[in-house]
PDB file of N, CA and C in Angstrom:
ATOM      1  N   UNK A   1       0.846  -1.172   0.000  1.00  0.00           N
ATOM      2  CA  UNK A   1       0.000   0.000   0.000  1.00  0.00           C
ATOM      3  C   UNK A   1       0.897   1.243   0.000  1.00  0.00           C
ATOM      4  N   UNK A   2       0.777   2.463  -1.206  1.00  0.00           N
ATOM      5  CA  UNK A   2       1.324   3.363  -0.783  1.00  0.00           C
ATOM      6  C   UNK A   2       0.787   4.823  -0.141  1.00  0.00           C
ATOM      7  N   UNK A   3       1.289   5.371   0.718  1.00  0.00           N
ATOM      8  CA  UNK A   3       0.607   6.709   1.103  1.00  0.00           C
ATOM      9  C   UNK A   3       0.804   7.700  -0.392  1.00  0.00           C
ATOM     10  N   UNK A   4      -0.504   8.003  -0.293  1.00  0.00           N
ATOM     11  CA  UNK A   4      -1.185   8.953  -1.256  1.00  0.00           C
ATOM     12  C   UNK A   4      -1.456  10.467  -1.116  1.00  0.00           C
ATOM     13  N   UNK A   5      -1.379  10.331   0.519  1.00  0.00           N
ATOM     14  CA  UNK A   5      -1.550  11.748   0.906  1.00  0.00           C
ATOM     15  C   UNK A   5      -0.731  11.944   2.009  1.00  0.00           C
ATOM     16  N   UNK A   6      -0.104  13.248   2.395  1.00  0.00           N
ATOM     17  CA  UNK A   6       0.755  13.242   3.683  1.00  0.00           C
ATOM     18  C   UNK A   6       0.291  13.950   4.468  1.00  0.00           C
ATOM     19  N   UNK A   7      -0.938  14.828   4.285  1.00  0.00           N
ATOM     20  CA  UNK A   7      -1.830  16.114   5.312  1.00  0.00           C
ATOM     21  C   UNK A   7      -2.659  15.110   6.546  1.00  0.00           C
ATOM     22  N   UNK A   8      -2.699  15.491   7.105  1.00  0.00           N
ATOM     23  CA  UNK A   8      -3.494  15.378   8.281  1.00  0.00           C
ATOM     24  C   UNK A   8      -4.021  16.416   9.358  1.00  0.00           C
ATOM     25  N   UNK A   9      -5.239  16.058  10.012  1.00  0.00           N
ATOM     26  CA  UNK A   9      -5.618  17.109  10.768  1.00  0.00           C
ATOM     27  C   UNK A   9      -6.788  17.934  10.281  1.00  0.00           C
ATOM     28  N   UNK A  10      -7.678  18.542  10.688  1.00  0.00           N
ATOM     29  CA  UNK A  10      -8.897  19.604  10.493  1.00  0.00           C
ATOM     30  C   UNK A  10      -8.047  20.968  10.637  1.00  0.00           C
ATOM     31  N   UNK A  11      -8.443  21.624   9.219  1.00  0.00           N
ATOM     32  CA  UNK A  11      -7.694  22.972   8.774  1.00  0.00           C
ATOM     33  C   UNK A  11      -8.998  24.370   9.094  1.00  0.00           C
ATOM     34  N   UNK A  12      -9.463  24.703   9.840  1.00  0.00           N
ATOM     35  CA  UNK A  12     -10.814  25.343  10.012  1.00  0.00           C
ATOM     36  C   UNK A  12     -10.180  26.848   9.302  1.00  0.00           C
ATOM     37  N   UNK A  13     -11.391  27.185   8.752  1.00  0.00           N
ATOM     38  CA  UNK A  13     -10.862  29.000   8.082  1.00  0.00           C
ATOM     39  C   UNK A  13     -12.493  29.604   8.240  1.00  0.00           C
ATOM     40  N   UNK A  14     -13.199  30.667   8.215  1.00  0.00           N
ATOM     41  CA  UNK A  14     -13.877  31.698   8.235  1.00  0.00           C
ATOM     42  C   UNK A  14     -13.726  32.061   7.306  1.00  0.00           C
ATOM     43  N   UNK A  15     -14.845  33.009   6.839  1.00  0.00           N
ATOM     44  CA  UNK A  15     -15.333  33.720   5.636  1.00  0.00           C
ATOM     45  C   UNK A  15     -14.071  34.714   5.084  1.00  0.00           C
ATOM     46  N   UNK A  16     -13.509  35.222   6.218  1.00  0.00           N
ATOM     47  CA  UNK A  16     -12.692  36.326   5.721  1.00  0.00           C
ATOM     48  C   UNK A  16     -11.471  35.661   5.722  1.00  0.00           C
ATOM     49  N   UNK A  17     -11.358  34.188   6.529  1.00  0.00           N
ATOM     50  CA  UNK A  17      -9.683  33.739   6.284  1.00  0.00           C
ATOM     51  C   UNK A  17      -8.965  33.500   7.770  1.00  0.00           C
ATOM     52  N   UNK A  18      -9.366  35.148   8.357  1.00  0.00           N
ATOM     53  CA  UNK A  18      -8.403  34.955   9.935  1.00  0.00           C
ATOM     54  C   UNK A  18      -9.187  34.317  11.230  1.00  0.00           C
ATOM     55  N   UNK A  19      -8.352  34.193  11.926  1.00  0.00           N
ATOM     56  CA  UNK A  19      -8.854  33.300  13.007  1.00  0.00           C
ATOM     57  C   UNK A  19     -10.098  33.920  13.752  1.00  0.00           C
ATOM     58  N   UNK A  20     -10.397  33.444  15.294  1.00  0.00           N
ATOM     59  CA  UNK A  20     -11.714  34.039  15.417  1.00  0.00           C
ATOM     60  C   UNK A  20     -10.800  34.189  17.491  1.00  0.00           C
ATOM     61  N   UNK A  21     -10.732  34.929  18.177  1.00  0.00           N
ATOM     62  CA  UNK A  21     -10.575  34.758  19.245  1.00  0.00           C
ATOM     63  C   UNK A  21     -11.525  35.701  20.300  1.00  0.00           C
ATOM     64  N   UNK A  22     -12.262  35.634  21.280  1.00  0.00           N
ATOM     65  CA  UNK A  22     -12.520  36.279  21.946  1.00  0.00           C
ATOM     66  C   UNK A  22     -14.471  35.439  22.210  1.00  0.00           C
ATOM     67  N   UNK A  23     -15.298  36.088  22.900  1.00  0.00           N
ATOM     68  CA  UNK A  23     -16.258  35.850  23.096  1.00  0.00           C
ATOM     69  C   UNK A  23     -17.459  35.945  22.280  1.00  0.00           C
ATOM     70  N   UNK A  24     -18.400  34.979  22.540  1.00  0.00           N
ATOM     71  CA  UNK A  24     -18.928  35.143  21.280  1.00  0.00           C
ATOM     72  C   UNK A  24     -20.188  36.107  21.582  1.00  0.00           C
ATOM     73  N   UNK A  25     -20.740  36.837  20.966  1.00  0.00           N
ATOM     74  CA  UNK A  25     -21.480  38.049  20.799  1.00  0.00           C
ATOM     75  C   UNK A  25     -22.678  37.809  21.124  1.00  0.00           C
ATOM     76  N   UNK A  26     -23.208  36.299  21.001  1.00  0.00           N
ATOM     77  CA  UNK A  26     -24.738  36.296  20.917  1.00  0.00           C
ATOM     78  C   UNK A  26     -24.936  35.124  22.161  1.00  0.00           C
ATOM     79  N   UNK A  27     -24.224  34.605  22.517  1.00  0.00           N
ATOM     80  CA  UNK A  27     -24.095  33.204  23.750  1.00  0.00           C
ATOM     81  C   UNK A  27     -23.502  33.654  24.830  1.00  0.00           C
ATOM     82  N   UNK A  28     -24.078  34.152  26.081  1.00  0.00           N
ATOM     83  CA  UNK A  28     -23.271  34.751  27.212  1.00  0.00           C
ATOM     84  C   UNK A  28     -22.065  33.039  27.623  1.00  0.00           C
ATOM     85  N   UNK A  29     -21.080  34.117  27.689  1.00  0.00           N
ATOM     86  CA  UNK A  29     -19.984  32.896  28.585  1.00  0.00           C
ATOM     87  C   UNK A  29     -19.062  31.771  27.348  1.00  0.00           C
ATOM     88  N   UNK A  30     -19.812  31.905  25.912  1.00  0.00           N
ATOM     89  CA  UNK A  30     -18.541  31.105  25.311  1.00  0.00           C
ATOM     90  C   UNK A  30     -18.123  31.836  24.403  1.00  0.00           C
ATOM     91  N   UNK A  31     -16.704  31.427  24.421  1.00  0.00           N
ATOM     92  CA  UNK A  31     -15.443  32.236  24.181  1.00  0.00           C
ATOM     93  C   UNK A  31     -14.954  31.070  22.730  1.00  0.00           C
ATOM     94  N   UNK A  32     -14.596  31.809  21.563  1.00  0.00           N
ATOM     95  CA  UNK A  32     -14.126  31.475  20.432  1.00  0.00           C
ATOM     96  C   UNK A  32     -12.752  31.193  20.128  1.00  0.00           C
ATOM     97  N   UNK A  33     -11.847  30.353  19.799  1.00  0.00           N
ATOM     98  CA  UNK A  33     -10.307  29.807  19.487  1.00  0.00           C
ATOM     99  C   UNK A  33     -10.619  29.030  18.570  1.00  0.00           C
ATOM    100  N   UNK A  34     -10.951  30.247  17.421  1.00  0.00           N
ATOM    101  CA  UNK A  34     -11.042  28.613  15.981  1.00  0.00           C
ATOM    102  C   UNK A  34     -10.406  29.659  14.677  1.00  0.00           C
ATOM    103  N   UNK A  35     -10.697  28.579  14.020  1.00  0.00           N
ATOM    104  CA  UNK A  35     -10.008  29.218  12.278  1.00  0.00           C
ATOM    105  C   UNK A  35      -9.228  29.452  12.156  1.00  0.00           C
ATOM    106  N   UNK A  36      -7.810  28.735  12.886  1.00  0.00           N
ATOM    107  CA  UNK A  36      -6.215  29.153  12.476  1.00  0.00           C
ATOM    108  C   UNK A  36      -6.060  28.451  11.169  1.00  0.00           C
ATOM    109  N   UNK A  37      -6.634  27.815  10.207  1.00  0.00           N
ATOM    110  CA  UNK A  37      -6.227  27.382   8.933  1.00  0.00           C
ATOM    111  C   UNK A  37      -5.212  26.525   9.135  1.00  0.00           C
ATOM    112  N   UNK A  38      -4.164  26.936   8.304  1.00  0.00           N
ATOM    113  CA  UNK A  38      -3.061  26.018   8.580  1.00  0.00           C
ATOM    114  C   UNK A  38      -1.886  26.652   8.762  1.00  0.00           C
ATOM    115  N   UNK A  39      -2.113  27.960   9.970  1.00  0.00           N
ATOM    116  CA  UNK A  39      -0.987  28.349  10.320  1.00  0.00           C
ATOM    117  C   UNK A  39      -1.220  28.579  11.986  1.00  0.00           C
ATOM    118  N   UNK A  40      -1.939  27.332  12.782  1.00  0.00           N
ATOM    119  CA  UNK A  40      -1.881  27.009  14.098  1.00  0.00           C
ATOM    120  C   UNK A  40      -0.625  26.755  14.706  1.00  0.00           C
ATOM    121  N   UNK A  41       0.098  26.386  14.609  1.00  0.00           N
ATOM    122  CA  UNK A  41       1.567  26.209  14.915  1.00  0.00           C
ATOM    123  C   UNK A  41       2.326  27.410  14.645  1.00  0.00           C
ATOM    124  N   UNK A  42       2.189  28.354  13.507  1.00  0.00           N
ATOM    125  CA  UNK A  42       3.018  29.514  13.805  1.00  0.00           C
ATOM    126  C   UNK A  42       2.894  30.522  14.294  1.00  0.00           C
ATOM    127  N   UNK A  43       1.025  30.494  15.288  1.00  0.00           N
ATOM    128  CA  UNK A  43       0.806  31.786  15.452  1.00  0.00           C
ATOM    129  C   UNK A  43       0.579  31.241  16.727  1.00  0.00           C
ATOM    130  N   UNK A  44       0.750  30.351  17.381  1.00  0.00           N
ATOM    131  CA  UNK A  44       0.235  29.887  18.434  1.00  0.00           C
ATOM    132  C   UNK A  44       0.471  30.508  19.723  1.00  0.00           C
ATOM    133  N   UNK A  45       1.841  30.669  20.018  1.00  0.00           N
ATOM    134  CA  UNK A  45       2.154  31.633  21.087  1.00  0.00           C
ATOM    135  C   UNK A  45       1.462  32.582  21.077  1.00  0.00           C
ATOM    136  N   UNK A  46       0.809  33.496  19.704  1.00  0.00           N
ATOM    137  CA  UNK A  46       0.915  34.828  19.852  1.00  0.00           C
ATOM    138  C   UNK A  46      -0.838  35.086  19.843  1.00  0.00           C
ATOM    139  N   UNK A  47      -0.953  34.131  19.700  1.00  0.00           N
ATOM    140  CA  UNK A  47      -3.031  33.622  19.884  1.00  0.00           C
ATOM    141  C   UNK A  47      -3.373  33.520  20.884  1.00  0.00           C
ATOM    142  N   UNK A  48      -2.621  32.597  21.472  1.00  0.00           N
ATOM    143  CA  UNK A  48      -3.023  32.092  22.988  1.00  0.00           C
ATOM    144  C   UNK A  48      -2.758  33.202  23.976  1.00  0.00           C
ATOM    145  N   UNK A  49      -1.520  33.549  23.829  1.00  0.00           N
ATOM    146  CA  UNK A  49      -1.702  34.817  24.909  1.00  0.00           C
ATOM    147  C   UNK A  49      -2.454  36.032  24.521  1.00  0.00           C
ATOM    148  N   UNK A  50      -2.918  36.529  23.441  1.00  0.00           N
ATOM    149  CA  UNK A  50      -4.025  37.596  23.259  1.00  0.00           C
ATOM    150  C   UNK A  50      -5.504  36.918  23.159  1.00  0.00           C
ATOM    151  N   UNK A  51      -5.659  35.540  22.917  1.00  0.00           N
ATOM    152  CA  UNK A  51      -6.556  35.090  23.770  1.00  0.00           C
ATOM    153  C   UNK A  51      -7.143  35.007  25.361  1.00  0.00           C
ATOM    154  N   UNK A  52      -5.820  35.065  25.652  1.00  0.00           N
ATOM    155  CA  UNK A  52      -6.086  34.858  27.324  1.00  0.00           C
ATOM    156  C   UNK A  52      -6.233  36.395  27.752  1.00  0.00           C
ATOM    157  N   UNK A  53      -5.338  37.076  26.894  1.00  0.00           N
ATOM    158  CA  UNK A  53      -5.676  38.641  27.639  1.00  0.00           C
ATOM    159  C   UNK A  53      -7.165  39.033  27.666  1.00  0.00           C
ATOM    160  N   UNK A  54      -7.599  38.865  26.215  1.00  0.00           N
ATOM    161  CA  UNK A  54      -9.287  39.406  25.757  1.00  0.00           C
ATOM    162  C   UNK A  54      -9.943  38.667  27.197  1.00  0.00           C
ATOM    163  N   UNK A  55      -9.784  36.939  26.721  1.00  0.00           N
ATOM    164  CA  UNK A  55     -11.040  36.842  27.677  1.00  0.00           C
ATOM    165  C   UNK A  55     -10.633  36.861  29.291  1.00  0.00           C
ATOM    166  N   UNK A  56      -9.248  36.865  29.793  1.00  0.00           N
ATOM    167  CA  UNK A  56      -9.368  37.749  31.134  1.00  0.00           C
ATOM    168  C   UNK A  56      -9.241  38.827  31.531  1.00  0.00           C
ATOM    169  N   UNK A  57      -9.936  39.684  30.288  1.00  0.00           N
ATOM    170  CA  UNK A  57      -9.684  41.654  30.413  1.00  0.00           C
ATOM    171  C   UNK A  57      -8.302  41.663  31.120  1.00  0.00           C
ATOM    172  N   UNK A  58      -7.586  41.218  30.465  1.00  0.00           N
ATOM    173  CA  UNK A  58      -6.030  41.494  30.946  1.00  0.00           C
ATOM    174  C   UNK A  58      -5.272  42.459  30.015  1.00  0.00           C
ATOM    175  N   UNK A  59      -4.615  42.961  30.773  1.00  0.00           N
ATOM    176  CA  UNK A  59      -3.682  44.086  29.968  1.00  0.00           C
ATOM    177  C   UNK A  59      -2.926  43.504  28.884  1.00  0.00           C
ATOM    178  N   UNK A  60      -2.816  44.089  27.593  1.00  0.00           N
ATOM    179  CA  UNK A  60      -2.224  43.056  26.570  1.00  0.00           C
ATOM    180  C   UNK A  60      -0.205  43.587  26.717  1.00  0.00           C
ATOM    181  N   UNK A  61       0.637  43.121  26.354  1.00  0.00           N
ATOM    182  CA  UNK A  61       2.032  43.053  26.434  1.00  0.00           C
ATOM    183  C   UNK A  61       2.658  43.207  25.338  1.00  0.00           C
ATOM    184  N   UNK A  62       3.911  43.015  25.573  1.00  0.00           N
ATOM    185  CA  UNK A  62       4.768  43.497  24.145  1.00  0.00           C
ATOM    186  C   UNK A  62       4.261  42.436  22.733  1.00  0.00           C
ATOM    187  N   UNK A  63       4.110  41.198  23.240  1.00  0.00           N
ATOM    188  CA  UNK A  63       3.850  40.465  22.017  1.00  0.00           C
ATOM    189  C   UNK A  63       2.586  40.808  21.424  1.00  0.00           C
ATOM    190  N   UNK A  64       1.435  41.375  22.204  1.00  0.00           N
ATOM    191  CA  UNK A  64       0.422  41.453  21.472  1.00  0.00           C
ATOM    192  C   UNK A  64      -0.636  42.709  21.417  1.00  0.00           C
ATOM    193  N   UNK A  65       0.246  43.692  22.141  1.00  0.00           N
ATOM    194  CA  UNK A  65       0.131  45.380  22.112  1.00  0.00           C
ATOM    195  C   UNK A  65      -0.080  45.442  20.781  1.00  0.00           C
ATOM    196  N   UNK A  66       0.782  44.977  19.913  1.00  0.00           N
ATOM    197  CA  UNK A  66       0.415  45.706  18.077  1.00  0.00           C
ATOM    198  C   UNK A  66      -0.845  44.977  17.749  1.00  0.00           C
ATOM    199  N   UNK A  67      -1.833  44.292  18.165  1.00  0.00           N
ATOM    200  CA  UNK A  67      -2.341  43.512  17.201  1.00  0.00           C
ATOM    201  C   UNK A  67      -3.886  44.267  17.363  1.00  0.00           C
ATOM    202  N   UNK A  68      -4.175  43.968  16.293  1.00  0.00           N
ATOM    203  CA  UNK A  68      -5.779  44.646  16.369  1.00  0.00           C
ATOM    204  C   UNK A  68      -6.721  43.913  16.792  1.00  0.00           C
ATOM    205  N   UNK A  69      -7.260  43.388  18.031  1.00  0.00           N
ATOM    206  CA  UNK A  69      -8.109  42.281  18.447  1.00  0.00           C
ATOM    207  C   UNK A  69      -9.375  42.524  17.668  1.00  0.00           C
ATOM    208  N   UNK A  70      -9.786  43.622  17.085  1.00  0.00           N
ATOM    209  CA  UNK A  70     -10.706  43.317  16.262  1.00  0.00           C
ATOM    210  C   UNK A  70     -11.084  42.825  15.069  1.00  0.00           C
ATOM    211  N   UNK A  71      -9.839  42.397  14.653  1.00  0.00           N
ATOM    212  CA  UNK A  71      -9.893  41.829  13.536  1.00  0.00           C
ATOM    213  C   UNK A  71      -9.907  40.532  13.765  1.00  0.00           C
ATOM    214  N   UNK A  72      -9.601  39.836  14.901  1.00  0.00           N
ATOM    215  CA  UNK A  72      -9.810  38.975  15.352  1.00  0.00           C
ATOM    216  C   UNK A  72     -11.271  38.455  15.923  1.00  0.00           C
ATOM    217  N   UNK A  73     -12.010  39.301  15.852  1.00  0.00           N
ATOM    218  CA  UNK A  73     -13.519  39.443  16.872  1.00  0.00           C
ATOM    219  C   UNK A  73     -14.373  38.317  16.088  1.00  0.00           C
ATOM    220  N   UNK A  74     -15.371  37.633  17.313  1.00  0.00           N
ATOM    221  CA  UNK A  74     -16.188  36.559  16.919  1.00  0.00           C
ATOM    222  C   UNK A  74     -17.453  37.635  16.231  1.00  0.00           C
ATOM    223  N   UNK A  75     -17.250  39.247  16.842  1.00  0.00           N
ATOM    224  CA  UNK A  75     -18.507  40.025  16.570  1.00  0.00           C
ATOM    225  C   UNK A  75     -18.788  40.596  14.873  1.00  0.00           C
ATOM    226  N   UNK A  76     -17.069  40.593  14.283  1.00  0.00           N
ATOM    227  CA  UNK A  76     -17.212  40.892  12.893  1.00  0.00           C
ATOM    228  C   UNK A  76     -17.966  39.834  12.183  1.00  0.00           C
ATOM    229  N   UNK A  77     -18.054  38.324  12.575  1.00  0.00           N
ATOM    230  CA  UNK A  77     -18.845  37.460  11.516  1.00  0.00           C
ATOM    231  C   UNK A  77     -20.305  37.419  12.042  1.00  0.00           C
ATOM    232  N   UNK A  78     -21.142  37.985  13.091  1.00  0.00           N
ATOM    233  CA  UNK A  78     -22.401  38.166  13.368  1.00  0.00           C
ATOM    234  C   UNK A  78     -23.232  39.334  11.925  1.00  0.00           C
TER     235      UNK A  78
END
């Protein structure tokens, strides 16, 4: 038997492409970490901790001071 394919794994993407982090707009209490496509591994550090800032109203830091959390928002695809 030979392998035919070498991908593995669920690649999730959104309408516009970028990921989705923060709370979701219309469901009190759940919080969104989806649609890294297939660049979960290179953004991962820098997701997870501006994830954790959004949803513990935490002050954001050097790694993720530049980033525009709204472009990230579960509220732009409502």
């Amino acid at each position: 038997m030979a392998v035919e394919h070498k991908w593995a794994g669920l690649r999730s993407f959104t309408a516009d492409r970028r990921p989705v982090y923060g709370y979701d707009p219309e469901t009190a209490g759940f919080a969104w970490f989806a649609g890294q496509g297939g660049f979960g591994i290179q953004t991962a550090p820098a997701a997870a901790r501006l994830a954790r800032q959004l949803l513990l109203d935490e002050e954001r830091d050097a790694m993720t001071a530049h980033l525009d959390a709204d472009l990230y928002s579960p509220a732009r695809l409502a």
